[in-house]
Protein backbone atom coordinates (compact mmCIF):
# COMPACT_ATOMS: atom_id res chain seq x y z
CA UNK A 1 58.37 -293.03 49.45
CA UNK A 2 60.98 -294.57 47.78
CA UNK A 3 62.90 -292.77 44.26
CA UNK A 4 65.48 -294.18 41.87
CA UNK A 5 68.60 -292.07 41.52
CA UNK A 6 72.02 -291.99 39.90
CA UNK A 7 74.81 -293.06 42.22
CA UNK A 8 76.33 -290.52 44.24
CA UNK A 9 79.26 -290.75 46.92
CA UNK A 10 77.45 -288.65 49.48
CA UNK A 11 75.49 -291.87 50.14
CA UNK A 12 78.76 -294.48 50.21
CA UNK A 13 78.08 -296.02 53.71
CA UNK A 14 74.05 -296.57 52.76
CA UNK A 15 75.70 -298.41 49.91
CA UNK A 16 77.85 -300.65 51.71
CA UNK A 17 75.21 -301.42 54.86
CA UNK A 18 72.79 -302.46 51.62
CA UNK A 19 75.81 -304.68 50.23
CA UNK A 20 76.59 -306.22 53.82
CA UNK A 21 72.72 -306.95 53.91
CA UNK A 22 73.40 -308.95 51.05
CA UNK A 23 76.62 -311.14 52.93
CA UNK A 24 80.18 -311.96 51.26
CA UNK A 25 80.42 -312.28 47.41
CA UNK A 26 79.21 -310.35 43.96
CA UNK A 27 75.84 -308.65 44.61
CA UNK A 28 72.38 -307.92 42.60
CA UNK A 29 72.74 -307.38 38.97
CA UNK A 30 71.34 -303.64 39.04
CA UNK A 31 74.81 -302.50 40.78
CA UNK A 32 77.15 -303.37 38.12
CA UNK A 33 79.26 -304.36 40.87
CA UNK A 34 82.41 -306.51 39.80
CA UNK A 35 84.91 -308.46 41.71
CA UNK A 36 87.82 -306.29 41.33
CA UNK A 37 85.32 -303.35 41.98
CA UNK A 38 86.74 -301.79 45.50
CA UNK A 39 83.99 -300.30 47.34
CA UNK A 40 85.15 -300.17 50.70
CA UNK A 41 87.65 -297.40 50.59
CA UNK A 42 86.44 -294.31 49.54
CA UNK A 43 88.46 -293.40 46.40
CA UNK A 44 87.74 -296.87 45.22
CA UNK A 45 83.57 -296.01 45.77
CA UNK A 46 84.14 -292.18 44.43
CA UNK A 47 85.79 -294.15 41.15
CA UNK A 48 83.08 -297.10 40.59
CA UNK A 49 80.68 -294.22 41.24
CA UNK A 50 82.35 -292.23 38.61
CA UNK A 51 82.56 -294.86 36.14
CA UNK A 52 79.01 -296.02 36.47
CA UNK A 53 77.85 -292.41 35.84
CA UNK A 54 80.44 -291.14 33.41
CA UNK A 55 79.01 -294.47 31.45
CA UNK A 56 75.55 -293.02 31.34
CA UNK A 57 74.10 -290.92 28.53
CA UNK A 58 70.54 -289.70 27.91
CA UNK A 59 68.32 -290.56 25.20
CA UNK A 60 70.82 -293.37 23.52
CA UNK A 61 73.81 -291.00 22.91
CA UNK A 62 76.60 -292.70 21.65
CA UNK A 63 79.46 -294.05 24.34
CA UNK A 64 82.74 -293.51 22.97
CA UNK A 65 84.16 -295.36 25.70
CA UNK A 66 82.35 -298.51 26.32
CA UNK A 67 79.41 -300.19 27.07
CA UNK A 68 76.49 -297.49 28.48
CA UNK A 69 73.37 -297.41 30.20
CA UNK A 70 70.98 -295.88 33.15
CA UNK A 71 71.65 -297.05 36.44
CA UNK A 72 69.83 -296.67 39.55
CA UNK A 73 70.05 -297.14 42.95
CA UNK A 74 66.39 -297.49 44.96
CA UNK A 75 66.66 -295.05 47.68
CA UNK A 76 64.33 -294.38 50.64
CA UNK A 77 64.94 -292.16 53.32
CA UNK A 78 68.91 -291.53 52.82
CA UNK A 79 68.76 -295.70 52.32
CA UNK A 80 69.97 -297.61 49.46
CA UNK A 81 67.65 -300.34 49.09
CA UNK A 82 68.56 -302.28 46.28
CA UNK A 83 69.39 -301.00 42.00
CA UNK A 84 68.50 -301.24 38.94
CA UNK A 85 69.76 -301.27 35.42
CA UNK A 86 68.93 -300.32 32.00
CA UNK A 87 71.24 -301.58 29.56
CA UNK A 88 71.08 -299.39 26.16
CA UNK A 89 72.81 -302.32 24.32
CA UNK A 90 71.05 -305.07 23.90
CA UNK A 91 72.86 -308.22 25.81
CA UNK A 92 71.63 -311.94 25.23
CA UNK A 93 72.75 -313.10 28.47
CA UNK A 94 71.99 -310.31 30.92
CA UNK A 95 68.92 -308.65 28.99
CA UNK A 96 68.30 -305.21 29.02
CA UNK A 97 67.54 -304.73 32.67
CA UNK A 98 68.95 -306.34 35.58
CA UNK A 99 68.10 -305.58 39.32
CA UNK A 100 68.39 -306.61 43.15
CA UNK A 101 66.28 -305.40 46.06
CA UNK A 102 68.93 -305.98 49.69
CA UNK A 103 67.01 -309.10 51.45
CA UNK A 104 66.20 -307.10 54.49
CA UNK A 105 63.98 -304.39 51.76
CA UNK A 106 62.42 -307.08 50.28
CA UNK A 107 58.21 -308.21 50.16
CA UNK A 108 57.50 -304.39 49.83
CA UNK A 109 57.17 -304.50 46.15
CA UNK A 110 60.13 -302.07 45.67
CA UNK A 111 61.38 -304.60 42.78
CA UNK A 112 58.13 -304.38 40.95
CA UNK A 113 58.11 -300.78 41.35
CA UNK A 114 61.42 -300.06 40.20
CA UNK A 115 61.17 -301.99 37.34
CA UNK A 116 57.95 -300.51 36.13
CA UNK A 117 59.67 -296.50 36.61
CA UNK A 118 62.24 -298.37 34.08
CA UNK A 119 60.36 -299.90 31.92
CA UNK A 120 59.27 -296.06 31.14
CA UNK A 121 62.58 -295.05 30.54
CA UNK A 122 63.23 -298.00 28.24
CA UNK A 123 60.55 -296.71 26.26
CA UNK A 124 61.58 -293.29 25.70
CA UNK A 125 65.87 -294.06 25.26
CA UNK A 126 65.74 -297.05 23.46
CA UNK A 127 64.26 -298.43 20.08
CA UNK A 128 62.92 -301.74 20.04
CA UNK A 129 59.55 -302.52 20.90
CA UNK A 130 60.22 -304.92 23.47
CA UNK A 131 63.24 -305.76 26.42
CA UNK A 132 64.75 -308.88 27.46
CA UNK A 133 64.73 -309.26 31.23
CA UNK A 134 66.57 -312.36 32.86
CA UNK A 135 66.09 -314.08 36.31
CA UNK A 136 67.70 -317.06 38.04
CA UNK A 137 66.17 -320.33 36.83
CA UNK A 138 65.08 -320.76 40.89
CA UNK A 139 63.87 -317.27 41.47
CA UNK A 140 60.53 -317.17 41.62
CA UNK A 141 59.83 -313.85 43.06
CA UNK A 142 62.11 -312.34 40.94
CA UNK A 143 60.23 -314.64 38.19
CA UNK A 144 56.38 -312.77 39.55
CA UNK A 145 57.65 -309.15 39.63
CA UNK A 146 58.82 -309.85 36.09
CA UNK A 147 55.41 -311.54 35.15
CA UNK A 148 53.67 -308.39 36.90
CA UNK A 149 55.34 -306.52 34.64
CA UNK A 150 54.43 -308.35 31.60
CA UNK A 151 56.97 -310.33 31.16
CA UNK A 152 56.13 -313.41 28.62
CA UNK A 153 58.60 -316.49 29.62
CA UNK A 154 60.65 -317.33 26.63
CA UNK A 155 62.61 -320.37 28.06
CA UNK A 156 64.66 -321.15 29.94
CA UNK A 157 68.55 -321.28 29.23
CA UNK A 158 71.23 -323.15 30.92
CA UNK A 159 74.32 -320.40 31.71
CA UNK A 160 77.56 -320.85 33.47
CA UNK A 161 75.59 -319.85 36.32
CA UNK A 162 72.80 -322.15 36.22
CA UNK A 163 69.71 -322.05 34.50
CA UNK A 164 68.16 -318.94 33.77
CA UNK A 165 64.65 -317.74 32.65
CA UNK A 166 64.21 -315.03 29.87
CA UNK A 167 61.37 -313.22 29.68
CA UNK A 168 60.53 -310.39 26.78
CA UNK A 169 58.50 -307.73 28.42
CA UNK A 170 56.38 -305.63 25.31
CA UNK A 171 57.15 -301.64 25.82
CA UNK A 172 53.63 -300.97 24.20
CA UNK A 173 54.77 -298.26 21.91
């Protein structure tokens, strides 16, 4: 049974066999993984790990230092499968959530799931009545989890990236 936790060191090399399932380059949006992120050694993990935490409040208290939110990494059986993100601040080009599921974890519905779990916490941390929730213009899984979800397709918007498909999901207060 799969569970969505903070990130924790203890599980560092789970995190880097799910990032070398996803091959060279920046991974899944629900890491918050950067390029000048070092992951490999493991005062460089213990520090992203840090950071990504130290960044996370409960129930929308303020930041002082930066940007905050609840991350999560999808864990089953002392495997990190893929994460997730709740952004507390409202971003137009990211949306409020952002996630990845490692290709070899994928078809199990661990996306869907995931994003469902945080779809409750959205509704208990932050205000508005709906959440913006962004895929790849060419993602069409990623496109039906969000769909599954309730997502309502409001366009489609070209990006630096490519084009990408916003969806507002209603929290159903």
């Amino acid at each position: 049974m799969p569970e969505l936790i903070l990130p924790t060191v203890r599980l560092h090399a789970a995190f880097l066999e799910c990032r070398d399932d996803w091959g060279p380059g920046l991974h899944e949006d629900g890491f918050g993984l950067g390029a000048d992120d070092d992951v490999d050694s493991p005062d460089g993990f213990a520090a992203w790990v840090h950071k990504r935490v130290r960044l996370t409040h409960p129930a929308g208290e303020p930041c002082p230092d930066g940007p905050h939110g609840s991350p999560r990494w999808i864990v089953e059986n002392g495997r990190v499968l893929g994460g997730i993100a709740l952004r507390h601040r409202y971003d137009d080009d990211l949306g409020h959530l952002g996630y990845g599921v490692r290709p070899s974890a994928r078809r199990r519905g661990l996306a869907g799931w995931a994003l469902g779990e945080m779809l409750g916490e959205a509704r208990a941390v932050l205000g508005p009545d709906r959440v913006l929730v962004v895929c790849a213009g060419d993602n069409v899984a990623s496109a039906r989890t969000i769909e599954r979800n309730g997502g309502v397709l409001d366009g489609i918007r070209d990006t630096a990236l490519g084009p990408v498909r916003r969806y507002w999901i209603p929290l159903g207060r």
